[in-house]
PDB file of N, CA and C in Angstrom:
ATOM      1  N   UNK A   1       5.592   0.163   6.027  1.00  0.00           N
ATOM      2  CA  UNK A   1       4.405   0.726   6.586  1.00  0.00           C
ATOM      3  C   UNK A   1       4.038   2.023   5.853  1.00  0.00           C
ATOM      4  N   UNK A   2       5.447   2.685   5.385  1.00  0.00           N
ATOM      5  CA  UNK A   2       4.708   3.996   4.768  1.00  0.00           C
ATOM      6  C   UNK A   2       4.129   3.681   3.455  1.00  0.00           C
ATOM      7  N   UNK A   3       4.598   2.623   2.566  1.00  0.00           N
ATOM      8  CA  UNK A   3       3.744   2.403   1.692  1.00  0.00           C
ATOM      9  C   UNK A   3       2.561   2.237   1.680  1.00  0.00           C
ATOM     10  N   UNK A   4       2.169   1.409   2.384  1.00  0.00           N
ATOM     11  CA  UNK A   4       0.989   0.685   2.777  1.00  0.00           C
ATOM     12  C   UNK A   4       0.030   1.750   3.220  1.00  0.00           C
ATOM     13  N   UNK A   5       0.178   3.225   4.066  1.00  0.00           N
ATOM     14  CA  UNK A   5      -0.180   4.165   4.389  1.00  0.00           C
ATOM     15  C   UNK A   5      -0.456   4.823   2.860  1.00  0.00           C
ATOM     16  N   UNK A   6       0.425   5.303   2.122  1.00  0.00           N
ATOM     17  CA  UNK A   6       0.113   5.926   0.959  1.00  0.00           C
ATOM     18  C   UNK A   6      -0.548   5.184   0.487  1.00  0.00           C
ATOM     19  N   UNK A   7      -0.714   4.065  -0.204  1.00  0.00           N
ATOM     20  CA  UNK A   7      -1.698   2.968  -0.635  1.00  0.00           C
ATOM     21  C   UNK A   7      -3.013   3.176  -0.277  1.00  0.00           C
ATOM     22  N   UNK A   8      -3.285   3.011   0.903  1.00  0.00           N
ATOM     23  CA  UNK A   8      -4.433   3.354   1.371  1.00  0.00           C
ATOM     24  C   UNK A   8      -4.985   4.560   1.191  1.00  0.00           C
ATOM     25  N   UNK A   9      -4.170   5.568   1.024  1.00  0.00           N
ATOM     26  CA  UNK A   9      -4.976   7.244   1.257  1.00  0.00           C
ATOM     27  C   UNK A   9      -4.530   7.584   0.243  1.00  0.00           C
ATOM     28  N   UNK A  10      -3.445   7.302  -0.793  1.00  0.00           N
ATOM     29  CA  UNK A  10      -3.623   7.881  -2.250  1.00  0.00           C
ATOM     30  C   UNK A  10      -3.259   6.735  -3.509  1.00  0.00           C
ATOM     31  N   UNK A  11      -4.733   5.701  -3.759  1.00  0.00           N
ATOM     32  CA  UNK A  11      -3.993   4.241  -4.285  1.00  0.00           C
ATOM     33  C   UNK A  11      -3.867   4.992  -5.991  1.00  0.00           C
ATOM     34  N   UNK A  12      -3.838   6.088  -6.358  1.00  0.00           N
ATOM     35  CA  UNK A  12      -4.093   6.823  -7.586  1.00  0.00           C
ATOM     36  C   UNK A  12      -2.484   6.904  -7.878  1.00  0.00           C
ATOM     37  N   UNK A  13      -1.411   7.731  -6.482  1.00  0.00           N
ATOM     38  CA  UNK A  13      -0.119   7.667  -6.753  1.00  0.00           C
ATOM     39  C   UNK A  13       0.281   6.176  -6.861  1.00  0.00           C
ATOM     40  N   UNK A  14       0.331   5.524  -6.394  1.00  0.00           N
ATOM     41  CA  UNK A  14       0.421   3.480  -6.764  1.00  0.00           C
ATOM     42  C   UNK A  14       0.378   3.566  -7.999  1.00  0.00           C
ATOM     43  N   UNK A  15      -1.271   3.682  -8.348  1.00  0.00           N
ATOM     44  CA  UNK A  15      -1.171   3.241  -9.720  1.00  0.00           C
ATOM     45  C   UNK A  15      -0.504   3.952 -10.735  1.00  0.00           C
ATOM     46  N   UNK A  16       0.112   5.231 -10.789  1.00  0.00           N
ATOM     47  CA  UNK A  16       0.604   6.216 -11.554  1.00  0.00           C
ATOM     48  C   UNK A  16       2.299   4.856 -11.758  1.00  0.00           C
ATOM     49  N   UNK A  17       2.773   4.813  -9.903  1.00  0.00           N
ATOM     50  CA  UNK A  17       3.953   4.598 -10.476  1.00  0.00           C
ATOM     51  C   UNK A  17       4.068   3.220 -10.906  1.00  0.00           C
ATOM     52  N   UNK A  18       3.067   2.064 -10.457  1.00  0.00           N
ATOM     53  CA  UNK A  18       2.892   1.075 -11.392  1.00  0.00           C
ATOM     54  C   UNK A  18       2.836   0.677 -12.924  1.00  0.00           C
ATOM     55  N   UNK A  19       2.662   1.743 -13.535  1.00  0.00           N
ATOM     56  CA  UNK A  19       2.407   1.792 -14.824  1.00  0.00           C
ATOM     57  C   UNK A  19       1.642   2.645 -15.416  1.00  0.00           C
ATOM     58  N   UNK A  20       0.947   3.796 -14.535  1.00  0.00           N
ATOM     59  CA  UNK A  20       0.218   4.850 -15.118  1.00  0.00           C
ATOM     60  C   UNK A  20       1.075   5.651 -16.022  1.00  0.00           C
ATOM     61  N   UNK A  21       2.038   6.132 -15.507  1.00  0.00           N
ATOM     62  CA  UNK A  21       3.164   7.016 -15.984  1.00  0.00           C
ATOM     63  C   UNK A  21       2.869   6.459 -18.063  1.00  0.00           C
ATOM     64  N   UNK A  22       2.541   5.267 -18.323  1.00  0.00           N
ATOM     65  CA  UNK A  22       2.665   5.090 -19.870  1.00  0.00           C
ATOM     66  C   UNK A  22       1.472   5.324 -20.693  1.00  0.00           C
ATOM     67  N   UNK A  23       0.769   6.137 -20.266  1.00  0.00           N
ATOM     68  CA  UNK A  23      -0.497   6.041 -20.801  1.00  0.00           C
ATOM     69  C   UNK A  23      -1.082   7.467 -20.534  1.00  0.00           C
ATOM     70  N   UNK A  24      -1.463   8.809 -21.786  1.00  0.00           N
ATOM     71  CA  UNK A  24      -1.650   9.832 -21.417  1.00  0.00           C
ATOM     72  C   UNK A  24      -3.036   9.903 -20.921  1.00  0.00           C
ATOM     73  N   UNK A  25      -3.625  10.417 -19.840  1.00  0.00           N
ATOM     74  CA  UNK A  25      -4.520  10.565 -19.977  1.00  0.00           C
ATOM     75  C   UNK A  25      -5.826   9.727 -19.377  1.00  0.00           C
ATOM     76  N   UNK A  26      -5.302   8.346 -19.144  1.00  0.00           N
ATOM     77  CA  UNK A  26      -5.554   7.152 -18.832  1.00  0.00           C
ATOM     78  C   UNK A  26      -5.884   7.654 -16.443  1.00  0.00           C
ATOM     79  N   UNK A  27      -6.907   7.089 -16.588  1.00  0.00           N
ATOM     80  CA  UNK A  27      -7.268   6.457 -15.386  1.00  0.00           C
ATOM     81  C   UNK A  27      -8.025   5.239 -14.559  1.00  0.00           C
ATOM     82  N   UNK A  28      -7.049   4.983 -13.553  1.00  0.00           N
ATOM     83  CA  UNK A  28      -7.273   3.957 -12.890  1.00  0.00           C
ATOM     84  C   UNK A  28      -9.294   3.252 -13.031  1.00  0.00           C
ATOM     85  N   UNK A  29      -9.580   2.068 -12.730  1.00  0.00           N
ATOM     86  CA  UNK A  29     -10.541   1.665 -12.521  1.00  0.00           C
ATOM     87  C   UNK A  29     -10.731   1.707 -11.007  1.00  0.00           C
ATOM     88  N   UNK A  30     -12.372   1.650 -11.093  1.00  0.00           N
ATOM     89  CA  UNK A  30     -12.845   1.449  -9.237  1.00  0.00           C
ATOM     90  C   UNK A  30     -12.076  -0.124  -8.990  1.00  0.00           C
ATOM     91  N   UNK A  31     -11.911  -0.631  -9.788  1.00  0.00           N
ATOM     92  CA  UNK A  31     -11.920  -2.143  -9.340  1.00  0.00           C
ATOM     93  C   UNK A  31     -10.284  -2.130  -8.921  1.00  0.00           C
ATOM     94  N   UNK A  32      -9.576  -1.744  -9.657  1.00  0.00           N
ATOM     95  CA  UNK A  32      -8.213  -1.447  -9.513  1.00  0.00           C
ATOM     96  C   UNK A  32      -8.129  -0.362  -7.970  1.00  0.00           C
ATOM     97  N   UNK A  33      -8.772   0.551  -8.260  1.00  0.00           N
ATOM     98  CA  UNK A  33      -8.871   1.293  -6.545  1.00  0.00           C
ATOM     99  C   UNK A  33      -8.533   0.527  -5.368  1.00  0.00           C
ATOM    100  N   UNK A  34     -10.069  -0.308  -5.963  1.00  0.00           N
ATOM    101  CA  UNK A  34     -10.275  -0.929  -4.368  1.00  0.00           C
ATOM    102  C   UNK A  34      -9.430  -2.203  -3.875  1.00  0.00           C
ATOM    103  N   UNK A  35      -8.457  -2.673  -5.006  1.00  0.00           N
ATOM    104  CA  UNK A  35      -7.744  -3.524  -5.049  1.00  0.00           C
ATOM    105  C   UNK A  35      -6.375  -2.984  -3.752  1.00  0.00           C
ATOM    106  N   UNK A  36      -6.058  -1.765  -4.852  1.00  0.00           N
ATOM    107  CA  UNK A  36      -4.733  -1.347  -4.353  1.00  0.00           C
ATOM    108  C   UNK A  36      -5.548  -0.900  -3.094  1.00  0.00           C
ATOM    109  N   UNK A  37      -6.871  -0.356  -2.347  1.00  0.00           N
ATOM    110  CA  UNK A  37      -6.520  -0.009  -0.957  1.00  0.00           C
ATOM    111  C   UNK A  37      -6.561  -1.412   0.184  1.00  0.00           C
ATOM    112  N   UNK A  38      -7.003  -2.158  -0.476  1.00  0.00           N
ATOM    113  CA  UNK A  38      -7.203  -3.567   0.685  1.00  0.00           C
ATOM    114  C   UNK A  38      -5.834  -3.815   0.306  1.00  0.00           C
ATOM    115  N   UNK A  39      -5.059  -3.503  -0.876  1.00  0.00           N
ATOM    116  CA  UNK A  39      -3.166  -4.073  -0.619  1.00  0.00           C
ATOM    117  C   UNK A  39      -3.048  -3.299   0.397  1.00  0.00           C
ATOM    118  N   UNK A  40      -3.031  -1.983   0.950  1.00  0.00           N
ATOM    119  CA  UNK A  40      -2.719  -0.956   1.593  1.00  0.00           C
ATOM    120  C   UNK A  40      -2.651  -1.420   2.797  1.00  0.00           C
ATOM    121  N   UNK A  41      -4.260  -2.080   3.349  1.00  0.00           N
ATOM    122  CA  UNK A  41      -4.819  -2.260   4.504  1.00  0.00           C
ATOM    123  C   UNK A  41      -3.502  -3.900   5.184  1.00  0.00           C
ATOM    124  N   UNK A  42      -3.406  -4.352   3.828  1.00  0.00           N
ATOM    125  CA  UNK A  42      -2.553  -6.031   4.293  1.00  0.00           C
ATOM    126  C   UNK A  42      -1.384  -5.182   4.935  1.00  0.00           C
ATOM    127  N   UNK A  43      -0.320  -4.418   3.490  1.00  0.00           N
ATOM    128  CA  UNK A  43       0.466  -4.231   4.059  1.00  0.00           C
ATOM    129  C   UNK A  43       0.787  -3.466   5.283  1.00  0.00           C
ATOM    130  N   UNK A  44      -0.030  -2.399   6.003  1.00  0.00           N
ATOM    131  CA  UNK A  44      -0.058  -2.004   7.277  1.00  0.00           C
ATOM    132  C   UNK A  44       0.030  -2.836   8.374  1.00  0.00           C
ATOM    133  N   UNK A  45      -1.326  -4.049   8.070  1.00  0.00           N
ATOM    134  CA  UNK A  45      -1.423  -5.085   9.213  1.00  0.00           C
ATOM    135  C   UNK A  45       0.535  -5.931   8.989  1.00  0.00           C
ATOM    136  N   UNK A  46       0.587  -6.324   8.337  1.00  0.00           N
ATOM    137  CA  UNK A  46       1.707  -7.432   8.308  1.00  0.00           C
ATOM    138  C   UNK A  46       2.869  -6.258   8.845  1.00  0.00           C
ATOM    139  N   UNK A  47       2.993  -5.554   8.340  1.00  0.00           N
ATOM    140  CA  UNK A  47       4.112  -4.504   9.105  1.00  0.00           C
ATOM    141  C   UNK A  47       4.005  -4.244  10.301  1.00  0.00           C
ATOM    142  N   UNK A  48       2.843  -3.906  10.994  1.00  0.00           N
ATOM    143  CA  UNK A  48       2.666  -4.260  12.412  1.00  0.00           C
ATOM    144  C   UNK A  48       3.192  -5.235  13.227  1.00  0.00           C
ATOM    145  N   UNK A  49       2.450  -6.301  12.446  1.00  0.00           N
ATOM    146  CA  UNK A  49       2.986  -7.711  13.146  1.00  0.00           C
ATOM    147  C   UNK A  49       4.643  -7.776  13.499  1.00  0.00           C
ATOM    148  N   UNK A  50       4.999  -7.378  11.618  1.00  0.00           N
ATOM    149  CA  UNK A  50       6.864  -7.652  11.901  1.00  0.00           C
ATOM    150  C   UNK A  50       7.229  -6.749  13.190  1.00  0.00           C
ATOM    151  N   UNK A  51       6.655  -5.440  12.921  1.00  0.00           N
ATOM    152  CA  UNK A  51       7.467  -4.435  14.153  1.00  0.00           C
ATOM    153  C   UNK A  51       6.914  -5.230  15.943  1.00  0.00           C
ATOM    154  N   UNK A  52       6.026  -5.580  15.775  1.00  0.00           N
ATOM    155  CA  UNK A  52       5.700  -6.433  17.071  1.00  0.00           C
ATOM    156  C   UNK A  52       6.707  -7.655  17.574  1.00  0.00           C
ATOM    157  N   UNK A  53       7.136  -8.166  16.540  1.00  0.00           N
ATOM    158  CA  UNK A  53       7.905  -9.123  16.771  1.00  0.00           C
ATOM    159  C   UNK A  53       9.211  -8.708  17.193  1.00  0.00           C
ATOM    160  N   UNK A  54       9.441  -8.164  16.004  1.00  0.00           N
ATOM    161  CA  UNK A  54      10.709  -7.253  16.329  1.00  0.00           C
ATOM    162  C   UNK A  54      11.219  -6.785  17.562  1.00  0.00           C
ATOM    163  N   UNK A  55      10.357  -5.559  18.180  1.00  0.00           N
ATOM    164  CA  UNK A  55      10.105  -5.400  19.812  1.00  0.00           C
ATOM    165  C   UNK A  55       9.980  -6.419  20.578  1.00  0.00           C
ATOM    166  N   UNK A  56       9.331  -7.799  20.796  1.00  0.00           N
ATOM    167  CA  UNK A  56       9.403  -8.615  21.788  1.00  0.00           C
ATOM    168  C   UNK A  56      10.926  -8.782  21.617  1.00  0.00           C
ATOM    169  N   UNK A  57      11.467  -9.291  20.477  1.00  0.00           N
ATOM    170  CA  UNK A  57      13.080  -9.863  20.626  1.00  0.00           C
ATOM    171  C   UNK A  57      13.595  -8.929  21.014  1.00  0.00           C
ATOM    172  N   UNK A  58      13.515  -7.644  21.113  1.00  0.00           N
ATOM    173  CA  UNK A  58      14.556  -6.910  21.213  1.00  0.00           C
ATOM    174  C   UNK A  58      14.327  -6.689  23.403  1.00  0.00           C
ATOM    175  N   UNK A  59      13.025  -7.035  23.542  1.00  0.00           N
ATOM    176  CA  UNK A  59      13.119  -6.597  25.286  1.00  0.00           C
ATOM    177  C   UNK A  59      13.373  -7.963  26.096  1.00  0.00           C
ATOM    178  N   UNK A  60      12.951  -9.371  24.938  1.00  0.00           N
ATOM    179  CA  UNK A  60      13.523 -10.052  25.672  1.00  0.00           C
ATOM    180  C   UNK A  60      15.177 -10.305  25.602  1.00  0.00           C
TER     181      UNK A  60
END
């Protein structure tokens, strides 16, 4: 979930440690942006879900 949080609100650090780090100078595309924040948005939702699940097994 904390990824998915950083993803969303800084997809610039993502792309740095994806492969920015090799390239001086170099910045991300909008298209690449908006990529990595809808990854952001999945991985939040699906982490939800797991921790939801998680909690039902654990009270039943």
């Amino acid at each position: 979930m904390v990824i998915g949080i950083l993803t969303f609100i800084r997809p610039d650090i993502i792309w740095f440690f994806e492969g920015g780090y090799k390239y001086k100078g170099a910045e991300q595309s909008r298209m690449y942006s908006g990529v990595n924040i809808t990854r952001g948005i999945i991985a939040i939702g699906l982490s939800l879900v797991v921790l939801y699940f998680i909690y039902r097994a654990l009270i039943l």
